[in-house]
PDB file of N, CA and C in Angstrom:
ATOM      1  N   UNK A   1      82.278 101.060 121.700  1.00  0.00           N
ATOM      2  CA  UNK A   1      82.579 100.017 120.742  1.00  0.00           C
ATOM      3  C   UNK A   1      81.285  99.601 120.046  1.00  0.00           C
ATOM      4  N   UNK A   2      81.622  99.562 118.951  1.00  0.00           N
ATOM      5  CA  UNK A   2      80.116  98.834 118.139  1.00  0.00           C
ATOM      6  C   UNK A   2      79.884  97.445 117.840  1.00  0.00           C
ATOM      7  N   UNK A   3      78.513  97.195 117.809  1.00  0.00           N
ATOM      8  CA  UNK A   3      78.435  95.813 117.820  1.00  0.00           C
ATOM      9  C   UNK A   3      79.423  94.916 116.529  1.00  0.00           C
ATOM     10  N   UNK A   4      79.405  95.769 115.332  1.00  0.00           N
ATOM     11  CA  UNK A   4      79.118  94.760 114.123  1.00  0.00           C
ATOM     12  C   UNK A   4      80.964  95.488 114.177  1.00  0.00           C
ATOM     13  N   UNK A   5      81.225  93.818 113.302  1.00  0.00           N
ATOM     14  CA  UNK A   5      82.866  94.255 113.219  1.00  0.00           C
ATOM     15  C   UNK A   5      83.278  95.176 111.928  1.00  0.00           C
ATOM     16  N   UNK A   6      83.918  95.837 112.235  1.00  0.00           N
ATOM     17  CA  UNK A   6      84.386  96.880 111.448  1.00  0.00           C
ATOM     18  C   UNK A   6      86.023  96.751 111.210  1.00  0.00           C
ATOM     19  N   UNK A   7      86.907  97.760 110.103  1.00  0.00           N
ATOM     20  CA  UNK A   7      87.965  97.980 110.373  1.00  0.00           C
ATOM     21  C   UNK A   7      88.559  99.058 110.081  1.00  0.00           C
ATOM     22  N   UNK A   8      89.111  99.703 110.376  1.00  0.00           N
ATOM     23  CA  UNK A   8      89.560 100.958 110.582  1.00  0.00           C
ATOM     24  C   UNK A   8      91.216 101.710 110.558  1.00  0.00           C
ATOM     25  N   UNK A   9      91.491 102.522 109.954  1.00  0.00           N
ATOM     26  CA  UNK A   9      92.939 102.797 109.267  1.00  0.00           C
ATOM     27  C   UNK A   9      93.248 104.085 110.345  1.00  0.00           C
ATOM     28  N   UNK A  10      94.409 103.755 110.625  1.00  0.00           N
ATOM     29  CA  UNK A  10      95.041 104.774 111.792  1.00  0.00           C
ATOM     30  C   UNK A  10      96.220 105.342 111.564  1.00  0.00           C
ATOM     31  N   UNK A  11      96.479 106.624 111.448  1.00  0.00           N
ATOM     32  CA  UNK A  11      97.819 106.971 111.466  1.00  0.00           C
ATOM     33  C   UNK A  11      98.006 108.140 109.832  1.00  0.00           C
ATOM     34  N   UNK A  12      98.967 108.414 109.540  1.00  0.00           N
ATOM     35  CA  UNK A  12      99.648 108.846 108.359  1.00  0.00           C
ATOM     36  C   UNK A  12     100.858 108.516 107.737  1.00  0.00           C
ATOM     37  N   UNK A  13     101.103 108.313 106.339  1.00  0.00           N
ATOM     38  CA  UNK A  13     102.299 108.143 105.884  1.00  0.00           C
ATOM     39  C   UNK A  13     102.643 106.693 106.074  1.00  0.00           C
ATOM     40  N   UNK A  14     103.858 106.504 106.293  1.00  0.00           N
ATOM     41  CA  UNK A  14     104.465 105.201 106.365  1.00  0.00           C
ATOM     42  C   UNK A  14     103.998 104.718 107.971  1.00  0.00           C
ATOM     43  N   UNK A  15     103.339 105.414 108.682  1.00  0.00           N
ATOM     44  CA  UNK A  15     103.105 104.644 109.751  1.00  0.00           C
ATOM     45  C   UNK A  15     100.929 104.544 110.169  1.00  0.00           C
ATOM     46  N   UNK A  16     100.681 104.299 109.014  1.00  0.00           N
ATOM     47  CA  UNK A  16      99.244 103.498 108.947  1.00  0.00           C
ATOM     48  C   UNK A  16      99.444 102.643 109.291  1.00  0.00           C
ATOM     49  N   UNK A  17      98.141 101.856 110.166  1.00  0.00           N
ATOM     50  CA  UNK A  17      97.971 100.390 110.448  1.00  0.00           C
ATOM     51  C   UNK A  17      96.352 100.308 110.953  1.00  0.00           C
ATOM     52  N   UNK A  18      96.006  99.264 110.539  1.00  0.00           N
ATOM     53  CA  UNK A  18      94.825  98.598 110.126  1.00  0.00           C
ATOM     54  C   UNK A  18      94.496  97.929 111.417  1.00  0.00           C
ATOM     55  N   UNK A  19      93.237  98.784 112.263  1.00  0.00           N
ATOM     56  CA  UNK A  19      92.716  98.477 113.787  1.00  0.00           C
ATOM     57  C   UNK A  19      91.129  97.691 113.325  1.00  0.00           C
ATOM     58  N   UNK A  20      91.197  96.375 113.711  1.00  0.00           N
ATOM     59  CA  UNK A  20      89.907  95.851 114.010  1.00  0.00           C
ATOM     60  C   UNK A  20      88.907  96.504 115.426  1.00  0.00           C
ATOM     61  N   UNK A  21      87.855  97.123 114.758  1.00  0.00           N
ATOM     62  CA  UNK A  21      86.807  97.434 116.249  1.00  0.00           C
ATOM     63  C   UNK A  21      85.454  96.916 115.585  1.00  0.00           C
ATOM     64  N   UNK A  22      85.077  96.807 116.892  1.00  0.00           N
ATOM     65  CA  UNK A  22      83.594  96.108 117.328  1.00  0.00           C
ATOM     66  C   UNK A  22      84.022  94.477 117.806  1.00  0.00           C
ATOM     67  N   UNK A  23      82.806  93.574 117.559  1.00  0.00           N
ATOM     68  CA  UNK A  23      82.708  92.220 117.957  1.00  0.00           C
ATOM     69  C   UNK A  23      83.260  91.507 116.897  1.00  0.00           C
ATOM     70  N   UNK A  24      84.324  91.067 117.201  1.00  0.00           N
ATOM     71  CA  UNK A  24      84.867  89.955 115.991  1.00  0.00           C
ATOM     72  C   UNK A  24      84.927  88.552 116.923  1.00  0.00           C
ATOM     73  N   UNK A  25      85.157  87.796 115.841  1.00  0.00           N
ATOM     74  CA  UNK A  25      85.207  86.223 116.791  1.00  0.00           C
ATOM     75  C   UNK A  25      83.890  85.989 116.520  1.00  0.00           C
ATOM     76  N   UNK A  26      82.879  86.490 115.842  1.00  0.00           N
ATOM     77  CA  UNK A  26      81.350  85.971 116.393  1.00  0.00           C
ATOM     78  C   UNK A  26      80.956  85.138 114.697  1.00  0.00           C
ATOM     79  N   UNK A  27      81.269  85.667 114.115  1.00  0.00           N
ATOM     80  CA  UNK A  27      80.976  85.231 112.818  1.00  0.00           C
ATOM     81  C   UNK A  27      81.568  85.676 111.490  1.00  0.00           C
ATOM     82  N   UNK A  28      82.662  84.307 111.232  1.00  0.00           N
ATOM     83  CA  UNK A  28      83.387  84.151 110.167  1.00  0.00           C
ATOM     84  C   UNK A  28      83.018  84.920 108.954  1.00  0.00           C
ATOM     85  N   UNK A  29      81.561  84.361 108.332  1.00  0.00           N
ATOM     86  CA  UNK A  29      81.766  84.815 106.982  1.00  0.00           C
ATOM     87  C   UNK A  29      81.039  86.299 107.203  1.00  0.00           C
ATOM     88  N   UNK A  30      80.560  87.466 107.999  1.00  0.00           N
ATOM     89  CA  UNK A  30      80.280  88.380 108.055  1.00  0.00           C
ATOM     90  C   UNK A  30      81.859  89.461 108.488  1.00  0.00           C
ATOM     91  N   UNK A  31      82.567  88.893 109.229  1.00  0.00           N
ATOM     92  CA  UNK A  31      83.832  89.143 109.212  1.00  0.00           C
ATOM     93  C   UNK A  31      84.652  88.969 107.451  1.00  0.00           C
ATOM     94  N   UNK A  32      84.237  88.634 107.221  1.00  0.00           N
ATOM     95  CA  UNK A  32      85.305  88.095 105.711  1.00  0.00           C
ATOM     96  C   UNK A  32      84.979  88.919 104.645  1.00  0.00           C
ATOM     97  N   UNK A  33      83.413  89.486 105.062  1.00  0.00           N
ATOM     98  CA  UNK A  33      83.124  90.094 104.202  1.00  0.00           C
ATOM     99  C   UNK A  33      83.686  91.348 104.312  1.00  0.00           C
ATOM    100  N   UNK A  34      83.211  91.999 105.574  1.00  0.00           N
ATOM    101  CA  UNK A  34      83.994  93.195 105.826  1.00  0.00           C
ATOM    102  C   UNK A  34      85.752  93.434 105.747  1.00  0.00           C
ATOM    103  N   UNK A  35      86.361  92.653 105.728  1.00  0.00           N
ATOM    104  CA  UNK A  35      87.255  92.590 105.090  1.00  0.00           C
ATOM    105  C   UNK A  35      87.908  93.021 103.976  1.00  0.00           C
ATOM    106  N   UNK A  36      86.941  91.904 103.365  1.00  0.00           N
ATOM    107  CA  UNK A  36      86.871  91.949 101.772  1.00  0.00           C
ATOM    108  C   UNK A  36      86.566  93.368 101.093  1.00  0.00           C
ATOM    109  N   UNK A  37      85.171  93.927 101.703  1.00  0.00           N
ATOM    110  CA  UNK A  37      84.987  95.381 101.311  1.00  0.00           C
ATOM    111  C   UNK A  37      86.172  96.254 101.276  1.00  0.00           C
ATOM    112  N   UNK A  38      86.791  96.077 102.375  1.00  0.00           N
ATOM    113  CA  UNK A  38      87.473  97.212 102.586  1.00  0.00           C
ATOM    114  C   UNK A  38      89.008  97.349 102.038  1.00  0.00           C
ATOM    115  N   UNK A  39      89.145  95.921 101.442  1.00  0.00           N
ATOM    116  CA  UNK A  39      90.408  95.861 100.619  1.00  0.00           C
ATOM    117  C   UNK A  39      89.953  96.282  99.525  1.00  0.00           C
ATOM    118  N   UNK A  40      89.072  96.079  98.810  1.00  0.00           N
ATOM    119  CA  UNK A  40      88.271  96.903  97.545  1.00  0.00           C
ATOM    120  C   UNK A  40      88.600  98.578  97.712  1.00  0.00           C
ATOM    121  N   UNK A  41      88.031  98.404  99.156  1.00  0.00           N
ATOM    122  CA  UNK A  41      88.828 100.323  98.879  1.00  0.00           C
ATOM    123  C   UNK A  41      89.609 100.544  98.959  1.00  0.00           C
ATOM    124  N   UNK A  42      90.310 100.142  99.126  1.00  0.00           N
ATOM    125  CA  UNK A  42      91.754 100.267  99.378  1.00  0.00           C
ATOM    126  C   UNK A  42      92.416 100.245  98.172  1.00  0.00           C
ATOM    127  N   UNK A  43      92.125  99.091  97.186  1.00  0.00           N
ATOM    128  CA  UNK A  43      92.451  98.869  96.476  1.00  0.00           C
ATOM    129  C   UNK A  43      92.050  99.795  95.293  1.00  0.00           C
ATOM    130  N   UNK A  44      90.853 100.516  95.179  1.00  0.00           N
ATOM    131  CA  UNK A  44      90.405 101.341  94.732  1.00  0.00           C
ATOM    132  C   UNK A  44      91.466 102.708  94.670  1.00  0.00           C
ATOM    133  N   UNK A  45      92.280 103.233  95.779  1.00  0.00           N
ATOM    134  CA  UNK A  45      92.326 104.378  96.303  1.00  0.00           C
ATOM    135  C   UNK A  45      93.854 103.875  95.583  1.00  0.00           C
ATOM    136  N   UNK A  46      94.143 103.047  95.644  1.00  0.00           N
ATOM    137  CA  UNK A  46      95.486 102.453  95.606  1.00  0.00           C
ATOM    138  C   UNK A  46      95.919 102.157  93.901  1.00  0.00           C
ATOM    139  N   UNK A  47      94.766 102.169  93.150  1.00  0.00           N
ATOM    140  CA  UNK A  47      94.716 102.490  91.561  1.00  0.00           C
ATOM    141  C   UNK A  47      94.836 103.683  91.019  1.00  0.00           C
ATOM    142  N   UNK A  48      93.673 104.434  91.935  1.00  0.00           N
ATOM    143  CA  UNK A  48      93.939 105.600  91.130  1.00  0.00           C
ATOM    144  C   UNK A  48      95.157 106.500  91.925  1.00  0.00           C
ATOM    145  N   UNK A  49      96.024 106.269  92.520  1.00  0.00           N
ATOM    146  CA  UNK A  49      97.224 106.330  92.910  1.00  0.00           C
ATOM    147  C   UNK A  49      98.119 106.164  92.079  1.00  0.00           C
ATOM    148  N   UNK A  50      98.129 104.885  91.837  1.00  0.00           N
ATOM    149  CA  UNK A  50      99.032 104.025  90.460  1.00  0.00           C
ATOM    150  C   UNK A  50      98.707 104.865  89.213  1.00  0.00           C
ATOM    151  N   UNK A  51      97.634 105.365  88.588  1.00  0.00           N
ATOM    152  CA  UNK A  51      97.157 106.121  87.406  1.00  0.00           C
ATOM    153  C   UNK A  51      97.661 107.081  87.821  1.00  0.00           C
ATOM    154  N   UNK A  52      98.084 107.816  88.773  1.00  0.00           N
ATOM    155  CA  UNK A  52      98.585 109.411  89.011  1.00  0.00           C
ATOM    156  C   UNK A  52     100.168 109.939  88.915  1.00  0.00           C
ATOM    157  N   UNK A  53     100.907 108.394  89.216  1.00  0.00           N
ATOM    158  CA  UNK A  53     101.463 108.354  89.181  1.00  0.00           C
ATOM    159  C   UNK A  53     102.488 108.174  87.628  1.00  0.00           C
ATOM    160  N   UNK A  54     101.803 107.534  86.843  1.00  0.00           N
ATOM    161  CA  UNK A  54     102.017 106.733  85.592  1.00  0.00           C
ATOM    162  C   UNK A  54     101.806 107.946  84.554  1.00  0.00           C
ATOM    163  N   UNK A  55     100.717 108.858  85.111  1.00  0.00           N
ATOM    164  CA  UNK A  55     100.419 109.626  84.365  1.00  0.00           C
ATOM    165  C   UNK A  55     100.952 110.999  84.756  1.00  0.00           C
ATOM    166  N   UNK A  56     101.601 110.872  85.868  1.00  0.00           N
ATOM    167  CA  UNK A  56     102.927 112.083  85.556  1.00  0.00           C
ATOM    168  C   UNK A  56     104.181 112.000  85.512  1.00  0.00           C
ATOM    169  N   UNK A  57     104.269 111.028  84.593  1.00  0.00           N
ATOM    170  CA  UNK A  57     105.580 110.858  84.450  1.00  0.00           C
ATOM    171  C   UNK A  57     106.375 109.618  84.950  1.00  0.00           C
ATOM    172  N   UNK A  58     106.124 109.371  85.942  1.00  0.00           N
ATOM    173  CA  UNK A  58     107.087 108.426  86.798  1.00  0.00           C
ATOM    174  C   UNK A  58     107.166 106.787  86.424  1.00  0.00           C
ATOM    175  N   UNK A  59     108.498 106.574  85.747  1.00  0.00           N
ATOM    176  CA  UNK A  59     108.746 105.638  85.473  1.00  0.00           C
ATOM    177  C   UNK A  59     108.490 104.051  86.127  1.00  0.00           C
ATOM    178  N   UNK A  60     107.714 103.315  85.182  1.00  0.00           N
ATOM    179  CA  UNK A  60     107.419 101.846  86.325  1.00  0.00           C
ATOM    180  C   UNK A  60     108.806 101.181  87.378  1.00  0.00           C
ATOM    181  N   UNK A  61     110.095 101.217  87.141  1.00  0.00           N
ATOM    182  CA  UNK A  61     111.122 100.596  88.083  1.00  0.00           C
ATOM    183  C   UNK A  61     110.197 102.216  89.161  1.00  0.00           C
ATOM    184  N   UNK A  62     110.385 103.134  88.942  1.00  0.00           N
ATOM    185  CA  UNK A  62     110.124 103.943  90.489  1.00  0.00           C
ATOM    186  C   UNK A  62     108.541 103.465  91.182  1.00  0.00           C
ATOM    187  N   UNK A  63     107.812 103.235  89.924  1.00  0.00           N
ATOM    188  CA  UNK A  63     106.394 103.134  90.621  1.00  0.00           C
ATOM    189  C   UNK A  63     106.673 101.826  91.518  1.00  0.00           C
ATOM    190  N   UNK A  64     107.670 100.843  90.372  1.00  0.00           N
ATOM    191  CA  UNK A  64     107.854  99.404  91.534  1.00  0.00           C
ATOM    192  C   UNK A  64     108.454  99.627  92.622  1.00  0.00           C
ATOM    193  N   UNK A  65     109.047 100.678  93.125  1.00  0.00           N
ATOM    194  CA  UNK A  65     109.813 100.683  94.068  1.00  0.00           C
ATOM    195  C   UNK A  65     109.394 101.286  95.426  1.00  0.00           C
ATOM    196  N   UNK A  66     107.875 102.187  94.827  1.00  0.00           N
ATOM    197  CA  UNK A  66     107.474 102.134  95.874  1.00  0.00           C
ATOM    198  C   UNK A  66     105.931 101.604  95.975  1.00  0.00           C
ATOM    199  N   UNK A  67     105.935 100.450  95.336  1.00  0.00           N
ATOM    200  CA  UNK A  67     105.042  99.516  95.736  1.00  0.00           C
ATOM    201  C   UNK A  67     105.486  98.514  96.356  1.00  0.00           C
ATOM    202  N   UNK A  68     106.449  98.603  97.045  1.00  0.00           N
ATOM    203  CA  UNK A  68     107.435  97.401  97.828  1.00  0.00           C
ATOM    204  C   UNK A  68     107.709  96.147  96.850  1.00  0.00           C
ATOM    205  N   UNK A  69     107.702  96.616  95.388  1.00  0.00           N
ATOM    206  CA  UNK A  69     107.958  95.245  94.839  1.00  0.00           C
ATOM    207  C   UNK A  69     109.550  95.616  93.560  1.00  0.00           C
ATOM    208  N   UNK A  70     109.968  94.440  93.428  1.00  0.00           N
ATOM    209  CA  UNK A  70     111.580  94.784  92.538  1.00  0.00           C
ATOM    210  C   UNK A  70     111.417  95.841  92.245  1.00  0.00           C
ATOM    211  N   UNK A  71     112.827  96.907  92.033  1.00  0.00           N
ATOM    212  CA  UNK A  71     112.686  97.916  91.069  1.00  0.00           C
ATOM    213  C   UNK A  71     112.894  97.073  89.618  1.00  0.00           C
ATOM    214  N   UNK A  72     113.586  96.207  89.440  1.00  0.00           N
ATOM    215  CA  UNK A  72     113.927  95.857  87.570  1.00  0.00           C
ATOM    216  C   UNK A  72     112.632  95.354  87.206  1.00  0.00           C
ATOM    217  N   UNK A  73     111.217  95.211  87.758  1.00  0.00           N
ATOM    218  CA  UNK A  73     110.038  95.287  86.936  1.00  0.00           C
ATOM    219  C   UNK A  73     110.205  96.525  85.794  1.00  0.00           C
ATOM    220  N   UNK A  74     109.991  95.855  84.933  1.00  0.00           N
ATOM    221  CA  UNK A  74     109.787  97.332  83.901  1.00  0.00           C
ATOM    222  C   UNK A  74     108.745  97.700  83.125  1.00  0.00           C
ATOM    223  N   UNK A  75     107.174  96.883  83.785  1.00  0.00           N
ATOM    224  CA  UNK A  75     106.138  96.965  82.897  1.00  0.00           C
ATOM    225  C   UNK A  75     104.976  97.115  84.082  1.00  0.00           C
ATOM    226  N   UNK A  76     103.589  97.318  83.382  1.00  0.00           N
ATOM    227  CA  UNK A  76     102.816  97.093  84.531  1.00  0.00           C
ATOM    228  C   UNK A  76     102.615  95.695  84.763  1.00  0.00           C
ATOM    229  N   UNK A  77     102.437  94.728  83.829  1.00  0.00           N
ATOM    230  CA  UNK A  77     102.172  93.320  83.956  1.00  0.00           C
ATOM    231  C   UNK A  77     103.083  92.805  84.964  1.00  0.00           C
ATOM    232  N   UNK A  78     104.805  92.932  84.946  1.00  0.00           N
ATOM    233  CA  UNK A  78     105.654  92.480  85.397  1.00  0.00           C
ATOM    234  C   UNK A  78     105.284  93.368  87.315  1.00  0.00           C
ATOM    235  N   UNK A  79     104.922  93.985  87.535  1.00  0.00           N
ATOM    236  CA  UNK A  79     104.130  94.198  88.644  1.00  0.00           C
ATOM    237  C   UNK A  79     103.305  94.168  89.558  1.00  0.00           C
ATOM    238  N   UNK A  80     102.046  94.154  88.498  1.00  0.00           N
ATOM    239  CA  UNK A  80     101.469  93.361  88.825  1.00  0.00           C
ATOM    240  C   UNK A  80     101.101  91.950  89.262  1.00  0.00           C
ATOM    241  N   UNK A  81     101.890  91.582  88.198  1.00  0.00           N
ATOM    242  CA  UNK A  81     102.134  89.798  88.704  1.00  0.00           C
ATOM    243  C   UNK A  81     103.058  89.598  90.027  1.00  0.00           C
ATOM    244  N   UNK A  82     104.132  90.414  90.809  1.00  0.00           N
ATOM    245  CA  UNK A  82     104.993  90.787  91.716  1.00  0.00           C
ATOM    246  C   UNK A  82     103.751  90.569  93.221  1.00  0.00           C
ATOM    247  N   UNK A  83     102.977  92.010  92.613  1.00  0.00           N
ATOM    248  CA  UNK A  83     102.034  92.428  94.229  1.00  0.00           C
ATOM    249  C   UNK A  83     100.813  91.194  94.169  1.00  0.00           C
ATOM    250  N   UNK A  84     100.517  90.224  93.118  1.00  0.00           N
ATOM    251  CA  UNK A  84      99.593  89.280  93.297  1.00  0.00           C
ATOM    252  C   UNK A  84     100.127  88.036  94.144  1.00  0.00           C
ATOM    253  N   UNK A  85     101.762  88.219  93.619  1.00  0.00           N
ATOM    254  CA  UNK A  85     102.426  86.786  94.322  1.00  0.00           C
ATOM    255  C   UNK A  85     102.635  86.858  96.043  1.00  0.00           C
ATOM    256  N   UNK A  86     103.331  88.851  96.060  1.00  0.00           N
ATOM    257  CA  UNK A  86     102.905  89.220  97.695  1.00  0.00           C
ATOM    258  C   UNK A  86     101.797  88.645  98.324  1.00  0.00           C
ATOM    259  N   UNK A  87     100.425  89.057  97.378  1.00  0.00           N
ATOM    260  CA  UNK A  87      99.762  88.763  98.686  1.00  0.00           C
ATOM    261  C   UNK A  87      98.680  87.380  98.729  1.00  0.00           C
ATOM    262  N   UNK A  88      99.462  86.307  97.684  1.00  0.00           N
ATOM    263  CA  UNK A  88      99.553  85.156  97.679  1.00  0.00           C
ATOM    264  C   UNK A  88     100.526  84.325  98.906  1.00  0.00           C
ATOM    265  N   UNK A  89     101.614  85.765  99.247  1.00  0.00           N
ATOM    266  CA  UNK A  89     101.905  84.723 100.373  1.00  0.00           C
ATOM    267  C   UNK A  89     101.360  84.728 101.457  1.00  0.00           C
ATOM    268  N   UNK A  90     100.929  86.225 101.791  1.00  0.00           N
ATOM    269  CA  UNK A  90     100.464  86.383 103.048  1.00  0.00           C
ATOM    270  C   UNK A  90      98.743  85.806 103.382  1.00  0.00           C
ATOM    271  N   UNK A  91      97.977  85.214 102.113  1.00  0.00           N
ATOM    272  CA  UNK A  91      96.994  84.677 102.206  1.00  0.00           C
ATOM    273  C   UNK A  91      97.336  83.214 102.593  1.00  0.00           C
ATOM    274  N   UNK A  92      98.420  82.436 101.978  1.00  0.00           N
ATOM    275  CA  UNK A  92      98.680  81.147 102.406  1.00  0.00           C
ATOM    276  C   UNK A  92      98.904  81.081 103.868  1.00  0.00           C
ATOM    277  N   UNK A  93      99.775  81.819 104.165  1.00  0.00           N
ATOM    278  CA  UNK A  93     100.338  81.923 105.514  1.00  0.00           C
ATOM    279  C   UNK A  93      98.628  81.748 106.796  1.00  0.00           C
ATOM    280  N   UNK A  94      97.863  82.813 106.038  1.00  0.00           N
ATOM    281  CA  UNK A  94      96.934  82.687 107.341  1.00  0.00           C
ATOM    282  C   UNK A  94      96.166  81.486 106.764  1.00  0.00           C
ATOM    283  N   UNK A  95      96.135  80.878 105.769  1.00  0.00           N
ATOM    284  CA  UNK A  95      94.962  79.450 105.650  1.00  0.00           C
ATOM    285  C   UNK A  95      95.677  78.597 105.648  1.00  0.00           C
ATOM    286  N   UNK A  96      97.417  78.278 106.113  1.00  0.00           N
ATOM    287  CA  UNK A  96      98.125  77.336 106.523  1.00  0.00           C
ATOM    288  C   UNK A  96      98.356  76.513 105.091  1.00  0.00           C
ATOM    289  N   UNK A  97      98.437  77.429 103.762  1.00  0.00           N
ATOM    290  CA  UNK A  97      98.840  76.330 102.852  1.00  0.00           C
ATOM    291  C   UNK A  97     100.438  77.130 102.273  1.00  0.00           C
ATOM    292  N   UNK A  98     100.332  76.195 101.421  1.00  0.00           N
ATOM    293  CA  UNK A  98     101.842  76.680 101.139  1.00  0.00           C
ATOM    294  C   UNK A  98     103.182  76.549 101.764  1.00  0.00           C
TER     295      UNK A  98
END
């Protein structure tokens, strides 16, 4: 196990999940950061996904549908605004607002 907290993606397909290793609990904002990084890549990997998709063809209700958000989105905006409100909830949820 390593000292500094890390996080780490396990699995393939529909059954990935997101393993914390090293020392967590020790310090908040060095934890937050690493976090933070790594939704950037994610988010990164997860664009040019969206561009690959858009750009062969595949209609936004399908791209929405498998971005877990409505299929009757029919734009990118209307999607986007969808996966911001997702993970507007799941950010409230862990800072207890909302």
């Amino acid at each position: 196990m390593t000292g500094a907290p890390a996080l780490r993606l396990r699995g393939r397909g529909d059954r990935v999940r997101l393993r914390r290793i090293g020392r967590w609990n020790r310090d908040p904002l060095a934890e937050l950061r690493v976090a933070c990084r790594t939704t950037v890549a994610a988010d990164k990997a997860l664009a040019e996904s969206l561009r690959a998709a858009h750009e062969a063809g595949c209609s936004w209700p399908k791209i929405a549908t498998a971005l877990g958000v409505a299929p009757t989105l029919s734009n990118w905006d209307e999607i986007a605004a969808a996966m911001a409100a997702n993970r507007r909830v799941i950010w409230d949820r862990a800072v207890g607002e909302g």
